[in-house]
Protein backbone atom coordinates (compact mmCIF):
# COMPACT_ATOMS: atom_id res chain seq x y z
CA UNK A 1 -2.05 3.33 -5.82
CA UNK A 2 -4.08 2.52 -9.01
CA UNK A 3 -6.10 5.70 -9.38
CA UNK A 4 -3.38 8.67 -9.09
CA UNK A 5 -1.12 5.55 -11.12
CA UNK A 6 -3.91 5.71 -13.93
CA UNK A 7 -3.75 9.70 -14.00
CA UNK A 8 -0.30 9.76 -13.83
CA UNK A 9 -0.35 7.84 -17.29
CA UNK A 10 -2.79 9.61 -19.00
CA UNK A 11 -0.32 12.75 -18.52
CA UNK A 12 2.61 11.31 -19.42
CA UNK A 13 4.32 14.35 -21.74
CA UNK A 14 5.21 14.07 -25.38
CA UNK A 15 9.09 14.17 -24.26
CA UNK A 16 8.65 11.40 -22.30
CA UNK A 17 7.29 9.59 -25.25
CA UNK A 18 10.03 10.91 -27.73
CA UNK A 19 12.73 9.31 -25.29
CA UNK A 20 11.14 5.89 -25.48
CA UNK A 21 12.57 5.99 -29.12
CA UNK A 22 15.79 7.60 -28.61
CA UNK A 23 16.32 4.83 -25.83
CA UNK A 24 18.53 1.39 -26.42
CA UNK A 25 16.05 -1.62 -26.84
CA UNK A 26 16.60 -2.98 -23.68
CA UNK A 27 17.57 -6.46 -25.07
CA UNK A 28 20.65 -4.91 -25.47
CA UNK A 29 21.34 -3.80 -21.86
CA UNK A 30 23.79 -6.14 -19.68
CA UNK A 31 21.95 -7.19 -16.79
CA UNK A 32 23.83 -7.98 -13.30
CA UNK A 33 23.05 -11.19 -11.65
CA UNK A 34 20.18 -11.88 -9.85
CA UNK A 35 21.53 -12.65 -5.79
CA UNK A 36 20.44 -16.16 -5.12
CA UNK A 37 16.32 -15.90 -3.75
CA UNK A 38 15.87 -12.42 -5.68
CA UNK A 39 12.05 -11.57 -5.40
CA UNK A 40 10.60 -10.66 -8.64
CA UNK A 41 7.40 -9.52 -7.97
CA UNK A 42 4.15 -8.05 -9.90
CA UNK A 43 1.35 -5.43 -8.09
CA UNK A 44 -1.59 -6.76 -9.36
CA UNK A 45 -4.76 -4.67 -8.54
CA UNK A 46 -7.69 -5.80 -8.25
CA UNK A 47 -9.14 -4.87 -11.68
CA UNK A 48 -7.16 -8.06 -13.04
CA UNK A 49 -9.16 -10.15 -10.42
CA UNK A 50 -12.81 -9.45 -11.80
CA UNK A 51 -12.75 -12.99 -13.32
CA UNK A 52 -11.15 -16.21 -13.84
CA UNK A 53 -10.01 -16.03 -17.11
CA UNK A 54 -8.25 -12.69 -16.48
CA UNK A 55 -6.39 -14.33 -13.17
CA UNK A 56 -5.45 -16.99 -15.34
CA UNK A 57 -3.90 -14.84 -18.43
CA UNK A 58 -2.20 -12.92 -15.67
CA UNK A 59 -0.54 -16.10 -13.71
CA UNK A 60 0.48 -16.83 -17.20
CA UNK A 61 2.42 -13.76 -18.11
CA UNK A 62 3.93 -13.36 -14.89
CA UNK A 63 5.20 -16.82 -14.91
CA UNK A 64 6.32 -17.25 -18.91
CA UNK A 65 8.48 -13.12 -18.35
CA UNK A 66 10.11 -14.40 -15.21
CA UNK A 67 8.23 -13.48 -12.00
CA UNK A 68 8.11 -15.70 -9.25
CA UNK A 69 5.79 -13.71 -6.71
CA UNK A 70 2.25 -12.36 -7.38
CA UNK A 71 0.65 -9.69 -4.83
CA UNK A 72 -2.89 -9.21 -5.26
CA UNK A 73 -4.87 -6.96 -4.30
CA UNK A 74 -8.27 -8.58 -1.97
CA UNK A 75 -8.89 -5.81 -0.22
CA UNK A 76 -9.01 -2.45 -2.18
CA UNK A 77 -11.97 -0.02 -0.58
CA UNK A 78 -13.24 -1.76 2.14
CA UNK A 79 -14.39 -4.78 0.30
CA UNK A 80 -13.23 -8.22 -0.59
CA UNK A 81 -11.86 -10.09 -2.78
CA UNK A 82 -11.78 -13.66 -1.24
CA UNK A 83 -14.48 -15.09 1.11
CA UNK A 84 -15.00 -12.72 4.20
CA UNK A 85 -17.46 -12.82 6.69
CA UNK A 86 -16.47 -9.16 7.73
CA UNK A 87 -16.55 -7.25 4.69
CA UNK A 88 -18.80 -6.76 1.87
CA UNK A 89 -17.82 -8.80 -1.48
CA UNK A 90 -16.08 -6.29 -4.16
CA UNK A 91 -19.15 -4.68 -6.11
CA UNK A 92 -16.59 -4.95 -9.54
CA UNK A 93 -17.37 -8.75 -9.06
CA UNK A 94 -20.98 -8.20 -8.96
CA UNK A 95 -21.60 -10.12 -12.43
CA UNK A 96 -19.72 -13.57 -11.50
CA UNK A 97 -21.06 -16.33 -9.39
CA UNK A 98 -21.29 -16.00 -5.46
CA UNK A 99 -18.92 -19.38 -5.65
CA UNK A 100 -16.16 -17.19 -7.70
CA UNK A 101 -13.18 -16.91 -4.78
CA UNK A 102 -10.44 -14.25 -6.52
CA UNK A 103 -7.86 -15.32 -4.12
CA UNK A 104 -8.26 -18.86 -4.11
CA UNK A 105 -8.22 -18.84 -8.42
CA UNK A 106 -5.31 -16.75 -8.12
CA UNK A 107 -3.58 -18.81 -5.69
CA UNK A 108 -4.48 -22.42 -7.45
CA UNK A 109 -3.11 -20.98 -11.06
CA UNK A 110 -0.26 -19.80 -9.36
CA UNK A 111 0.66 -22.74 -7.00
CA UNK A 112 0.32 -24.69 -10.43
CA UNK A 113 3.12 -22.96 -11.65
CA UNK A 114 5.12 -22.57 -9.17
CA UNK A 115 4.63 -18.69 -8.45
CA UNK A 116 4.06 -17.19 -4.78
CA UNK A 117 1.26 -15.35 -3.80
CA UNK A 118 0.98 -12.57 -1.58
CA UNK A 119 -2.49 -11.12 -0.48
CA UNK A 120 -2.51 -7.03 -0.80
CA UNK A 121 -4.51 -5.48 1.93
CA UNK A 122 -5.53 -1.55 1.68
CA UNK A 123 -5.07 -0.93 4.63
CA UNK A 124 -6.57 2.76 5.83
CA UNK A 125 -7.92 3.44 2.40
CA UNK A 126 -12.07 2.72 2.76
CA UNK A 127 -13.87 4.36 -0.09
CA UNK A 128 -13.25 6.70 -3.42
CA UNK A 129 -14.90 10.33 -3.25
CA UNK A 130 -16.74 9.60 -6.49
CA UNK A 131 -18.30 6.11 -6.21
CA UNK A 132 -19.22 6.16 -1.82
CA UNK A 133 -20.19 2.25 -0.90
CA UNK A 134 -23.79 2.04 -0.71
CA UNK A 135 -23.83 -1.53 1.14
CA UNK A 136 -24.87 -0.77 4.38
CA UNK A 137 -22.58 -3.87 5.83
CA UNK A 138 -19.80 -1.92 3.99
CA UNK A 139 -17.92 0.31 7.15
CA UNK A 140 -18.11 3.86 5.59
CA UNK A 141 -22.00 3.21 6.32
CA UNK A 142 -21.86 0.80 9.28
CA UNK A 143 -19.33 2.65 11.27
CA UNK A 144 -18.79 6.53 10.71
CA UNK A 145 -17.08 6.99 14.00
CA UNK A 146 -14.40 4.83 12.57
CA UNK A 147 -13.63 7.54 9.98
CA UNK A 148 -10.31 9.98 10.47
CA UNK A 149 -11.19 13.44 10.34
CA UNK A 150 -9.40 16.35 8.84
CA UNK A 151 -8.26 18.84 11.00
CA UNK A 152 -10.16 22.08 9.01
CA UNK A 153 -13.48 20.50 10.29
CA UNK A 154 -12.88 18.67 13.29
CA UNK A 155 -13.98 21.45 15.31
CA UNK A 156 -17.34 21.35 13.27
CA UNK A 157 -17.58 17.69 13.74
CA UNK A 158 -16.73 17.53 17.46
CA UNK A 159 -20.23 19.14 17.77
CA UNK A 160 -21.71 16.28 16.07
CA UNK A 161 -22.29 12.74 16.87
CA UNK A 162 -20.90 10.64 13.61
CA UNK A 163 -24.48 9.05 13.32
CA UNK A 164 -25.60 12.61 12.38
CA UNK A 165 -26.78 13.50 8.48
CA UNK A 166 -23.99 15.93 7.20
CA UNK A 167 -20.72 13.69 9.03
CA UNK A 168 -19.85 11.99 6.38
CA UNK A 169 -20.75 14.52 3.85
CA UNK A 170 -18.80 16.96 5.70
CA UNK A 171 -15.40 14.58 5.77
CA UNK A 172 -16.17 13.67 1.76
CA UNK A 173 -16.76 17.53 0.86
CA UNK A 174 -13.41 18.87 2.00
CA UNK A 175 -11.55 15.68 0.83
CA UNK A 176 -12.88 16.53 -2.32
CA UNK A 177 -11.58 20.19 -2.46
CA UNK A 178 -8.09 18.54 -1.74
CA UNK A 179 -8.22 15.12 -3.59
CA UNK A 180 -4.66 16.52 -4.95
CA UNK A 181 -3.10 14.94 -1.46
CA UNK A 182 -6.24 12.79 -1.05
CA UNK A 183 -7.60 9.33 -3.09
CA UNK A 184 -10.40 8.69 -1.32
CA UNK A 185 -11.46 8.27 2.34
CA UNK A 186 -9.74 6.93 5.08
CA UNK A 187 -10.23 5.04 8.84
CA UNK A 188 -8.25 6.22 11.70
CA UNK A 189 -5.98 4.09 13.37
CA UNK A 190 -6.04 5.95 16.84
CA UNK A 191 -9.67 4.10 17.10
CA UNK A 192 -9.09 0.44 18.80
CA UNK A 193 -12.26 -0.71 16.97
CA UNK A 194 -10.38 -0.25 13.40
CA UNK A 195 -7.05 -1.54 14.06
CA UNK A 196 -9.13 -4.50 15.90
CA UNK A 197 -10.88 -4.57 12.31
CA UNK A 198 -7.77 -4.77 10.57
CA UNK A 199 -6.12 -7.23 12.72
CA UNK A 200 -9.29 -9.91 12.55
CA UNK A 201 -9.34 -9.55 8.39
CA UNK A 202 -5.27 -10.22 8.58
CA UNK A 203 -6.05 -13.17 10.57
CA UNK A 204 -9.04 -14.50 8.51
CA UNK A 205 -6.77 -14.03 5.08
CA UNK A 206 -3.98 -16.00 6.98
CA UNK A 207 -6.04 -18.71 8.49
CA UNK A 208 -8.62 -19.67 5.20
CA UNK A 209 -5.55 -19.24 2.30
CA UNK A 210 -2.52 -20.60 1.97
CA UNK A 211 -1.02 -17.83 1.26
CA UNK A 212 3.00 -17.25 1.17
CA UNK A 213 2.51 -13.55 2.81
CA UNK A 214 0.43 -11.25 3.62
CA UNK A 215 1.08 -7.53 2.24
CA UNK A 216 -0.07 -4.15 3.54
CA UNK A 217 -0.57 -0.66 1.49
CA UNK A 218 -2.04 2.97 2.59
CA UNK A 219 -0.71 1.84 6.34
CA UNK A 220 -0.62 5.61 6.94
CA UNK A 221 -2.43 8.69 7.50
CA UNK A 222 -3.18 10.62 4.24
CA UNK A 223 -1.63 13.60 4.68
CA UNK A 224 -0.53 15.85 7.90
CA UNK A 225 -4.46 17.08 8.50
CA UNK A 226 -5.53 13.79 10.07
CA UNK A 227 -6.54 12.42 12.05
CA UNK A 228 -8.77 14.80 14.35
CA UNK A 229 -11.51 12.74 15.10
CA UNK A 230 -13.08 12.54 18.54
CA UNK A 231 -11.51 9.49 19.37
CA UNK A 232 -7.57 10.30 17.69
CA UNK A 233 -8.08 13.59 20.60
CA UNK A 234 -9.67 12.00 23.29
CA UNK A 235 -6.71 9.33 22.97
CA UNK A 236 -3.86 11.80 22.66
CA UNK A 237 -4.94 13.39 25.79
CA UNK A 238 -5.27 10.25 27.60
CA UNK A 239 -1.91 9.08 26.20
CA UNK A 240 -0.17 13.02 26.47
CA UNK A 241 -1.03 13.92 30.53
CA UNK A 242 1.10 11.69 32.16
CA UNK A 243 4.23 12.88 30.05
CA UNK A 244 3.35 16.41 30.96
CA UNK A 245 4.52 18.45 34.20
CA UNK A 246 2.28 19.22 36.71
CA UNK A 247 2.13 22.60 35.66
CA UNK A 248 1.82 21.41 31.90
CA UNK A 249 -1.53 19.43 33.22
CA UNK A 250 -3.24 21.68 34.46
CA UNK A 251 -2.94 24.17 31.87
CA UNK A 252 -3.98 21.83 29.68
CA UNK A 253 -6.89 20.80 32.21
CA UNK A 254 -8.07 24.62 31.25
CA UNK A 255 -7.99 24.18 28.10
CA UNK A 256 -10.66 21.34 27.98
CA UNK A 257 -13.54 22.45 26.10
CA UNK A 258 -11.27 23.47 23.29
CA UNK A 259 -10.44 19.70 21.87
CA UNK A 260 -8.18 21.41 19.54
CA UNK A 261 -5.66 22.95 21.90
CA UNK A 262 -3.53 19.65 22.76
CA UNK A 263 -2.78 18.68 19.21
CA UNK A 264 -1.85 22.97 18.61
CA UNK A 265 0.14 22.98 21.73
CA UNK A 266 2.30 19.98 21.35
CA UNK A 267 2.03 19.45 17.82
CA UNK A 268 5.08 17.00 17.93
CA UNK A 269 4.23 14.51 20.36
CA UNK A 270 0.49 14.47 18.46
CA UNK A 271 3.11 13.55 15.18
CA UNK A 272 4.65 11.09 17.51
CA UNK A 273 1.03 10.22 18.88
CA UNK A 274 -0.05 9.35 15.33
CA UNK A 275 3.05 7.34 14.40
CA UNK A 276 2.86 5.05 17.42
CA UNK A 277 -0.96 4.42 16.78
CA UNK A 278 0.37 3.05 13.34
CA UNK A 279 3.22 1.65 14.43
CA UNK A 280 1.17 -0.79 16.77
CA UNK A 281 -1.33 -2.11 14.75
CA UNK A 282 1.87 -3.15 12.30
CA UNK A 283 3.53 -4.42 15.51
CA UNK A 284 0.13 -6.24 16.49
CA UNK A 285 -0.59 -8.18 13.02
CA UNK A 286 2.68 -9.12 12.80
CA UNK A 287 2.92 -10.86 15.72
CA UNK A 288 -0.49 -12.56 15.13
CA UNK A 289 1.23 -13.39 11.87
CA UNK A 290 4.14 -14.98 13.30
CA UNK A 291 2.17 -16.89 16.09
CA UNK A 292 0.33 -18.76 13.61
CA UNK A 293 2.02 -18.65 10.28
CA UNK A 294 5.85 -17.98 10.77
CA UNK A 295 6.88 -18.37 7.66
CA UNK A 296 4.48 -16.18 5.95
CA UNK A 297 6.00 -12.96 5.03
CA UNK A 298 4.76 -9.64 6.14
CA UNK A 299 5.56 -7.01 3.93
CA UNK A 300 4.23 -3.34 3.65
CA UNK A 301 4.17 -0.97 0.43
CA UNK A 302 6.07 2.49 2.25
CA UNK A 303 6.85 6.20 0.77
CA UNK A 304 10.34 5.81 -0.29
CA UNK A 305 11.03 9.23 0.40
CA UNK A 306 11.87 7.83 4.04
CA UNK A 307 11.63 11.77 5.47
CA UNK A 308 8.27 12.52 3.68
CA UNK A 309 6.55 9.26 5.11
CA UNK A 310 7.29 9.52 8.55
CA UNK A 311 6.82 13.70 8.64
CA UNK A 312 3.64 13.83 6.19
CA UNK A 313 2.22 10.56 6.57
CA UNK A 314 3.30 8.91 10.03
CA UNK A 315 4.63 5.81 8.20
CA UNK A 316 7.62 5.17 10.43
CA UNK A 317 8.66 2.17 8.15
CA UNK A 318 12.60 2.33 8.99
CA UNK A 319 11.48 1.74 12.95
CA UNK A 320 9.70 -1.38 11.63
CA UNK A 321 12.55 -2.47 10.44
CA UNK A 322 14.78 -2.09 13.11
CA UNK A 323 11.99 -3.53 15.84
CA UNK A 324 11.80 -6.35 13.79
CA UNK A 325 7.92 -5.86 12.95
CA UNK A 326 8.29 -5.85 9.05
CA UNK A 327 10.14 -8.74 7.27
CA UNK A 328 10.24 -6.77 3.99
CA UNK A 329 9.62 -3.10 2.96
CA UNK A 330 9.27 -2.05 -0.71
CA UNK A 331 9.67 1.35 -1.06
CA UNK A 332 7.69 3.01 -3.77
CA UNK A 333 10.33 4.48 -5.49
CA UNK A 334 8.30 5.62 -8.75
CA UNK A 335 10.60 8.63 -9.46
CA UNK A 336 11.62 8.78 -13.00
CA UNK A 337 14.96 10.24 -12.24
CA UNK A 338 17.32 7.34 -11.74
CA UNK A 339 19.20 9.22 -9.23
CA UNK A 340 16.42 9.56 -7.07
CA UNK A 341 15.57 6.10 -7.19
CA UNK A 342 19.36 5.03 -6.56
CA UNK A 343 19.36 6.95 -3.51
CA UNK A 344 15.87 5.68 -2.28
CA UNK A 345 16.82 2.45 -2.91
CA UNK A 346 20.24 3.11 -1.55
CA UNK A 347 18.83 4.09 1.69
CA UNK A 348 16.07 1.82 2.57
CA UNK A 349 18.39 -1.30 1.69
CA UNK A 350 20.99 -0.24 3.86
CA UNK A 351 18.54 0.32 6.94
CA UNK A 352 16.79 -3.18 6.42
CA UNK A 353 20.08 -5.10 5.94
CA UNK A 354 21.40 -3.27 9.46
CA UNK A 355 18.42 -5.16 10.99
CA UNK A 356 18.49 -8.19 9.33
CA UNK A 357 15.28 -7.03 7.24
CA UNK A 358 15.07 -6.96 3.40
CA UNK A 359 13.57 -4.74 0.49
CA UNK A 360 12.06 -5.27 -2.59
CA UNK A 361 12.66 -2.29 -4.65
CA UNK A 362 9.28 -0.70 -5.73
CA UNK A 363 9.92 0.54 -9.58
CA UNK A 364 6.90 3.09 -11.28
CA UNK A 365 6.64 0.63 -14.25
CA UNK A 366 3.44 3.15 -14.87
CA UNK A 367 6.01 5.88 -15.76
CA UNK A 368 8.92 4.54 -17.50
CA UNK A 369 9.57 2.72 -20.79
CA UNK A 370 10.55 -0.51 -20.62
CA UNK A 371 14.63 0.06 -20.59
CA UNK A 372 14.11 2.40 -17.88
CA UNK A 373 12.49 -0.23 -15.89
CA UNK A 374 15.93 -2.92 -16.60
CA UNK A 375 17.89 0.27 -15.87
CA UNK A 376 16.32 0.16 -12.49
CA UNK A 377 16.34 -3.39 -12.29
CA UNK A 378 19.82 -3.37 -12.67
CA UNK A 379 20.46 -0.56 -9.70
CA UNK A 380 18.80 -2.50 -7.12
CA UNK A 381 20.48 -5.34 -7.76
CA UNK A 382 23.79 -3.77 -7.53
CA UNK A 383 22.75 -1.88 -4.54
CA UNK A 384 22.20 -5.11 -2.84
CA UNK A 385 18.14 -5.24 -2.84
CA UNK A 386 16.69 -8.73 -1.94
CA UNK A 387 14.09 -8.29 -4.78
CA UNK A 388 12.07 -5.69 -7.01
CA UNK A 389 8.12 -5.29 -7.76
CA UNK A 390 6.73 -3.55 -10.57
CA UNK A 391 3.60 -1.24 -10.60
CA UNK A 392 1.72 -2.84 -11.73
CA UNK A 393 1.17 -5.90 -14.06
CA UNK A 394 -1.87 -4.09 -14.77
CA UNK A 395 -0.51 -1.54 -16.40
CA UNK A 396 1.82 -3.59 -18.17
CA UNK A 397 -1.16 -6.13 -20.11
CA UNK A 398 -2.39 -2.84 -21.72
CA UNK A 399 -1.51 -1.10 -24.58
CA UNK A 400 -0.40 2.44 -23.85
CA UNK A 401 1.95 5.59 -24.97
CA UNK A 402 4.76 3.69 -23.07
CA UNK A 403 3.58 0.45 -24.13
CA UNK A 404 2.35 0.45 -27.45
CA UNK A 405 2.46 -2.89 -28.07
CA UNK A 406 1.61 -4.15 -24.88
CA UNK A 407 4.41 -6.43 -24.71
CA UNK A 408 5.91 -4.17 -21.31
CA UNK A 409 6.83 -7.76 -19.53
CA UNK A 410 8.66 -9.63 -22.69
CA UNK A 411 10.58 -6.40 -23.11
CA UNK A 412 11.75 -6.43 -19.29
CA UNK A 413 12.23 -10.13 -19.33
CA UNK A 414 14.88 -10.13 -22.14
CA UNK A 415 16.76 -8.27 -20.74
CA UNK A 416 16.79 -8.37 -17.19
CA UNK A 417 15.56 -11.91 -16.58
CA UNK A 418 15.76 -14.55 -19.54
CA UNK A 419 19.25 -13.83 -19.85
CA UNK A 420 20.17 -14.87 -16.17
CA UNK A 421 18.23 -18.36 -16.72
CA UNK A 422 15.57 -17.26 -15.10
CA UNK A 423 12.58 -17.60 -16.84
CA UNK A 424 10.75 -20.76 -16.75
CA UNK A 425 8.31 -21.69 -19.07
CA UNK A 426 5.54 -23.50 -17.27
């Protein structure tokens, strides 16, 4: 979320900065009530967590403006931010002592204060196009096979074993000619390896932190051209023949040496295909979640656009809900049109609520002056959300166009928080 979050700022229009001074101070705005339990949460990335000191000022703010839940980001592109014997530690933290544990700081400064931590896990995400790991323990160089592959060169790459010189290239080449849809790139979840990958760092996070949940992001495909690796369509056939007629099989046993045809042919059930590859490793952490650690919260970062995650990125978040596989959703409702966020909102509340789920409203701090923000605030409370997280506290500690003063959180807290007796001072 961070990169395309940091571009998105650097854009922001002069109009949008005009209306940051034709709007109320939002001191002024009436807030509703907080529901008893309201979640009011911060996206910290994991540029805050590049030292002690910065973990601490952050704990700080978010505790003195009225947050009571932290979710930091350990693992961003394949790396780590906490102890791991699976992944590489995070290059950014390259210049502080081998003893320095992000997630442990964070959680001790926040425990003091009486703040809950949740550990963000990138899920699919592995590596940005313009800074490639180089570690060779890191997975985009341990394990290429693991990578998905876009469907404009999977025929190219079928030919090729993934240990070959060009696979990788290939994959990072044409992800680069459409790093509009793409931030960087991804693993496939059709692979069992991977979502066994995922599963054991879940379980690692879970049983070496006391942490009060666990939180994914980029649990998705990145757009509708993955994934066409070898193993996604060796799977889907494996997983398509016995739905298929008799007749259906063998025409599809003709069509063997082109890999390609299945996913053409029955291009819905490969949509369904993908979905149900995501769906399980969700369904398989959370379990392992809830076997060891049932009170810590599983919660996912989704596409509020409900329609646009599970068409264009396979994220069938709603199902979650309703199996009972997601305690909490927060829709990433960054519009900056309040009626598209109401109805976002609107929606996912009112499908997590039917299954006895929640939602934390996800507001695009990133985009919006600060009364835009308590606007929001204000709509998801009276919409009935169970909470609301701001992208990102990251954002909000820096002086910017929409935050020239860099006082983002004070200017939310007065008038969304302080004024319910909320804020705490620790």
């Amino acid at each position: 979320m961070l990169e395309r979050a940091i571009a998105q700022v650097v854009t922001i229009t002069l109009a949008a900065a005009l209306q940051v001074g034709a709007q109320e101070d939002p001191s002024t705005v009436v807030p509703r009530l907080a529901k008893p339990g309201e979640v009011r949460a911060l996206w910290v990335v994991r540029t805050t967590l590049t030292s002690p000191e910065k973990i601490r000022a952050m704990v700080l703010a978010a505790k003195e403006n009225g947050f009571n839940t932290i979710i930091v980001q350990v693992r961003g592109r394949g790396d780590a931010y906490y102890r791991s014997r699976r992944e590489p530690r995070a290059i950014e933290l390259k210049g502080q002592p081998l003893e320095f544990d992000p997630l442990a700081v964070a959680l001790s400064e926040a425990k003091l204060r009486g703040l809950k931590v949740h550990a963000w896990v990138n899920t699919s995400l592995l590596a940005n196009l313009d800074a490639l790991p180089t570690d060779p323990k890191h997975v985009y160089n341990q394990h290429p096979e693991w990578l998905a592959v876009p469907k404009p060169v999977a025929a190219e790459l079928y030919k090729m074993s993934p240990r070959d010189q060009g696979y990788r290239e290939r994959i990072v080449e044409w992800s680069k000619a459409n790093r509009a849809e793409l931030e960087g790139v991804y693993t496939g979840p059709a692979n069992p390896k991977v979502r066994e990958h995922i599963y054991k760092i879940w379980m690692d996070i879970l049983k070496n932190y006391d942490v009060d949940g666990i939180h994914f992001d980029y649990v998705r495909l990145a757009s509708p051209d993955f994934d066409y690796s070898r193993t996604s369509l060796e799977k889907f056939r494996k997983w398509l023949e016995p739905k298929l007629s008799g007749e259906e099989r063998r025409q599809l046993k003709a069509l063997k040496q082109n890999r390609l045809a299945a996913p053409d042919i029955y291009a819905a059930r490969f949509a369904d295909f993908q979905r149900e590859q995501i769906t399980m490793l969700v369904e398989r952490i959370y379990r392992g979640v809830k076997q060891r650690k049932p009170h810590v919260t599983v919660s996912a970062a989704v596409f509020a656009n409900d329609e646009n995650a599970f068409t264009r990125r396979f994220q069938d978040w709603r199902r979650w809900l309703s199996m009972g596989i997601l305690d909490v959703a927060c829709p990433m409702a960054y519009s900056t049109d309040t009626a598209v966020f109401k109805k976002q909102i609107e929606i996912a509340t009112a499908s997590a609520h039917s299954s006895g789920r929640h939602i934390w409203a996800g507001i695009g701090a990133y985009r919006i002056p600060a009364e835009s923000t308590v606007e929001k605030i204000n709509i998801a409370r009276g919409l009935g959300a169970d909470g609301i997280v701001l992208f990102s506290y990251d954002f909000t500690a820096r002086p910017s166009e929409l935050n020239p003063e860099g006082a983002y959180l004070e200017r939310v807290s007065r008038a969304a928080f302080t004024s319910l007796n909320v804020n705490t001072k620790p």
